[in-house]
N, C-alpha and C. Protein backbone atom coordinates (compact mmCIF):
# COMPACT_ATOMS: atom_id res chain seq x y z
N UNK A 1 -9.62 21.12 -12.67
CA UNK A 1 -10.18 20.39 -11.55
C UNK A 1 -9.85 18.90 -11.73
N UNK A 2 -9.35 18.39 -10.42
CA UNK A 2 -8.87 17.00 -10.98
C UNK A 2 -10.03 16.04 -10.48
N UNK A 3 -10.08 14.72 -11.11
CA UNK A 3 -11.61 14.09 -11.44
C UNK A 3 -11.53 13.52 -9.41
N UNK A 4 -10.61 13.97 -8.66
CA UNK A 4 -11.47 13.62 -6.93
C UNK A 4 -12.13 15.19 -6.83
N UNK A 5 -11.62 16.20 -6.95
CA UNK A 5 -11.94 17.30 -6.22
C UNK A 5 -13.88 17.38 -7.48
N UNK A 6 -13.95 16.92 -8.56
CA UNK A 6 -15.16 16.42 -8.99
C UNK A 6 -16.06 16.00 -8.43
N UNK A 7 -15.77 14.39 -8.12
CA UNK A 7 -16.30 13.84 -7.23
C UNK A 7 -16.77 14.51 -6.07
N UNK A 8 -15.49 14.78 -5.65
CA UNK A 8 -15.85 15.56 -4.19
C UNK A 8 -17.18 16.52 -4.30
N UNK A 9 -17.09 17.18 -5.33
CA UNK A 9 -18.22 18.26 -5.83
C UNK A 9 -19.50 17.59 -5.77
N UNK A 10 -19.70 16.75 -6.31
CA UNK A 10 -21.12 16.03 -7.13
C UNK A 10 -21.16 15.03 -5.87
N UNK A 11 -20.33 14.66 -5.26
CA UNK A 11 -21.18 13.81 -4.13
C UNK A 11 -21.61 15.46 -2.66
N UNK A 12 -21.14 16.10 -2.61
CA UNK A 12 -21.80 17.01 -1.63
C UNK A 12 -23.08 17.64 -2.21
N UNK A 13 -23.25 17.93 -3.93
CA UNK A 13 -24.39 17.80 -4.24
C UNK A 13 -25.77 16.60 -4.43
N UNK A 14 -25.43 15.89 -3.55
CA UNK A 14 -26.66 14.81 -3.60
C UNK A 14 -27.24 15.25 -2.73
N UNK A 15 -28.70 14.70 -3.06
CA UNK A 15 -29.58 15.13 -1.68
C UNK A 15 -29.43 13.86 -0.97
N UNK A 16 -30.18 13.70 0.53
CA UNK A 16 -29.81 12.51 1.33
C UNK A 16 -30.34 11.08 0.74
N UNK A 17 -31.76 11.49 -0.41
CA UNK A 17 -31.79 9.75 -0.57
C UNK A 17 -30.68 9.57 -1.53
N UNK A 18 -30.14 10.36 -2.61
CA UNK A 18 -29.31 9.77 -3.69
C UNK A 18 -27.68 9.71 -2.52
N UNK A 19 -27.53 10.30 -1.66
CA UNK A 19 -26.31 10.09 -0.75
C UNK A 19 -26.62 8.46 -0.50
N UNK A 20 -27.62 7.97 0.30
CA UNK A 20 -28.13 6.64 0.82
C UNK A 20 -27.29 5.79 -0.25
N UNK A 21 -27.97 6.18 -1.74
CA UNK A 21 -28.03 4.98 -2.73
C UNK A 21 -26.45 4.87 -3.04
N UNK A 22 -25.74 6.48 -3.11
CA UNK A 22 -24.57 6.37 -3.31
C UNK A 22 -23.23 5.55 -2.42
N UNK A 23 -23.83 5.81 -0.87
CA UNK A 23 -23.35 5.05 -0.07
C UNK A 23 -23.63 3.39 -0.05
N UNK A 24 -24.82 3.53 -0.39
CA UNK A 24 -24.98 1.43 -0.72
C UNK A 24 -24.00 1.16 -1.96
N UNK A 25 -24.26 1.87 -2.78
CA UNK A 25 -23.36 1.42 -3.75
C UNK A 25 -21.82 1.17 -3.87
N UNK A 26 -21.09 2.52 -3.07
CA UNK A 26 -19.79 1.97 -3.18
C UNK A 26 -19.90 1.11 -1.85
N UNK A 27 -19.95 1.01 -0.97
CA UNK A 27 -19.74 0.11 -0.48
C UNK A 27 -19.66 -1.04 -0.47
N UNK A 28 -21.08 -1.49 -1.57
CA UNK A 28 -20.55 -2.82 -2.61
C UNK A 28 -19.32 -3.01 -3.19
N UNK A 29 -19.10 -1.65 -3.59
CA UNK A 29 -18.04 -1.45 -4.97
C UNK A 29 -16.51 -1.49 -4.13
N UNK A 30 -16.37 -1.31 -3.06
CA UNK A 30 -15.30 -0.93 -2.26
C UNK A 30 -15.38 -2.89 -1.39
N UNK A 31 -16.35 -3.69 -0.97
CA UNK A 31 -16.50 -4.68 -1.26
C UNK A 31 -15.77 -5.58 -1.68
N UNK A 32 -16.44 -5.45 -3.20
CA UNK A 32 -15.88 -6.47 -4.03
C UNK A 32 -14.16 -6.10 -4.88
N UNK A 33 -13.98 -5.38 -4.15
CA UNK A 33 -12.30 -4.32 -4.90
C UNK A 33 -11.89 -4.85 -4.12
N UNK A 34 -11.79 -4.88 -2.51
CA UNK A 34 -11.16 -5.78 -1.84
C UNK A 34 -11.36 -7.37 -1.87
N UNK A 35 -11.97 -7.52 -2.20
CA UNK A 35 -12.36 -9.41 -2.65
C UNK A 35 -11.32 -9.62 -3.69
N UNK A 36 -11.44 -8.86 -4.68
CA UNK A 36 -10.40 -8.76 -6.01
C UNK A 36 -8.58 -8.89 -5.73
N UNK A 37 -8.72 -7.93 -4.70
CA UNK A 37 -7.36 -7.76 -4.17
C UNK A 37 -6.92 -9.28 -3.14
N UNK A 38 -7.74 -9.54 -2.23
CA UNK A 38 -7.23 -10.82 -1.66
C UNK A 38 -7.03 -11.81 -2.15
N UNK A 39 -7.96 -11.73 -3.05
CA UNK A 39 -8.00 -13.30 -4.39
C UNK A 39 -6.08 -13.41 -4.80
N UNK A 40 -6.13 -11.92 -4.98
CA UNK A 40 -5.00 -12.19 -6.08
C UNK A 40 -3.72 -12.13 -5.21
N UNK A 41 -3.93 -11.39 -3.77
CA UNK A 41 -2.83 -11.92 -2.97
C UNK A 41 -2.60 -12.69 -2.19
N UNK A 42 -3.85 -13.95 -2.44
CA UNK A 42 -3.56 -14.95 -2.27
C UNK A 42 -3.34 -15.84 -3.45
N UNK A 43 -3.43 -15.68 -4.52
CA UNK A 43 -3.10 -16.63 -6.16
C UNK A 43 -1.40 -16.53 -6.08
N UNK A 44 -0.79 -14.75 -5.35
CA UNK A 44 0.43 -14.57 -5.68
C UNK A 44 1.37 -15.31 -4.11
N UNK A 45 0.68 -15.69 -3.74
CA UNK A 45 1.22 -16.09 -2.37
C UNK A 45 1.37 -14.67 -1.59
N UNK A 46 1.15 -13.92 -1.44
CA UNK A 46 1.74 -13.20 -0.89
C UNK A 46 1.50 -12.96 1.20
N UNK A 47 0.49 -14.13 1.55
CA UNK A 47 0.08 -14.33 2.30
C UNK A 47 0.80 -15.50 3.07
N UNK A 48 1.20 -16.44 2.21
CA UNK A 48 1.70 -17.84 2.53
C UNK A 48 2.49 -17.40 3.93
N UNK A 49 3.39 -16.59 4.18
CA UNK A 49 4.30 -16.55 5.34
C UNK A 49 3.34 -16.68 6.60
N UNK A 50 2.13 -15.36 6.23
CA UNK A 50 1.57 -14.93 7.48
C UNK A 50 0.74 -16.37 8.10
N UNK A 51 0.64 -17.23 7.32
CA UNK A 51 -0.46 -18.32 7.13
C UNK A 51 0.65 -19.30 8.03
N UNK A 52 2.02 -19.62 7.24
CA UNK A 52 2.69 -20.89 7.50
C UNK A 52 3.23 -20.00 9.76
N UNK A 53 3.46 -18.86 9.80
CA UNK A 53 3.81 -18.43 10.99
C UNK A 53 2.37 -18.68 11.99
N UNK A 54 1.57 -18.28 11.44
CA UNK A 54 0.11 -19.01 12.44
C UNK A 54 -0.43 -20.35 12.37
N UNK A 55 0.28 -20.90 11.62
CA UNK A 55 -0.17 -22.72 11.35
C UNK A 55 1.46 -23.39 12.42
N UNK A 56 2.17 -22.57 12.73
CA UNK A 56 3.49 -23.08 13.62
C UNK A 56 3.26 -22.41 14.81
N UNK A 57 2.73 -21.15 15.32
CA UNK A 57 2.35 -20.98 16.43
C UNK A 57 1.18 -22.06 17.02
N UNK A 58 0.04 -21.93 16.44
CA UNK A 58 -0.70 -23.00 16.76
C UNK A 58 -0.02 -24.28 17.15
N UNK A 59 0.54 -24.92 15.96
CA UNK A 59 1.38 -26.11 16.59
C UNK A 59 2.21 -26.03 17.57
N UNK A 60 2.54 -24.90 18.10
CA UNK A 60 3.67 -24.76 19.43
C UNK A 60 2.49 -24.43 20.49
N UNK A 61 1.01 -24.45 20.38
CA UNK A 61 0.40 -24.25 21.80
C UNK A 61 0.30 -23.08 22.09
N UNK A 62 0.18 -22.14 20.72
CA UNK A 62 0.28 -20.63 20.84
C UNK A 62 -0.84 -19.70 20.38
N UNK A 63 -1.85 -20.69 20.29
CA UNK A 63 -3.19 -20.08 20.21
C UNK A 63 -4.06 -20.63 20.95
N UNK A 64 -5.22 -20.01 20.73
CA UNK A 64 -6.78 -20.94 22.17
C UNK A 64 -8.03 -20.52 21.39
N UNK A 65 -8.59 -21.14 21.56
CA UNK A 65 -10.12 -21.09 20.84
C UNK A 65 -10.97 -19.91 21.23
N UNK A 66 -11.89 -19.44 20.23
CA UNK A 66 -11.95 -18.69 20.40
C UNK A 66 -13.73 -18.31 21.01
C-alpha cells in the first residue's frame, strides 16, 4: 500500500469532528507550503518577467483601477 492510498484510508476513517480538525489543519499546512513556494520564486526571480510585463503595460495605459 503506498503511503497516499494510506492516507486515503485513515482520512475516510475520521469521524466528522476529527475530519473538521483535519481539514483546518491542512489547510494551514497547504497555506503556508504555498507561502514557502512564492518566497522562493520570488528570491529566484522567477517572477521578475511577469512583474516587469505588468509594470510596462501599466505604463502604456493598459490597465484601470480597480
Amino acid at each position: 500500500m503506498t503511503k497516499i492510498e494510506k492516507l486515503v484510508r485513515d482520512v475516510r476513517a475520521l469521524s466528522e469532528k476529527e475530519l473538521v480538525r483535519f481539514r483546518e489543519w491542512f489547510a494551514e499546512f497547504d497555506a503556508a507550503a504555498w507561502d514557502r513556494q512564492l518566497d522562493e520564486d520570488v528570491q529566484a526571480g522567477k517572477l521578475d518577467a511577469m512583474a516587469d510585463a505588468a509594470l510596462a503595460d501599466h505604463r502604456a495605459g493598459r490597465s484601470r483601477k480597480l
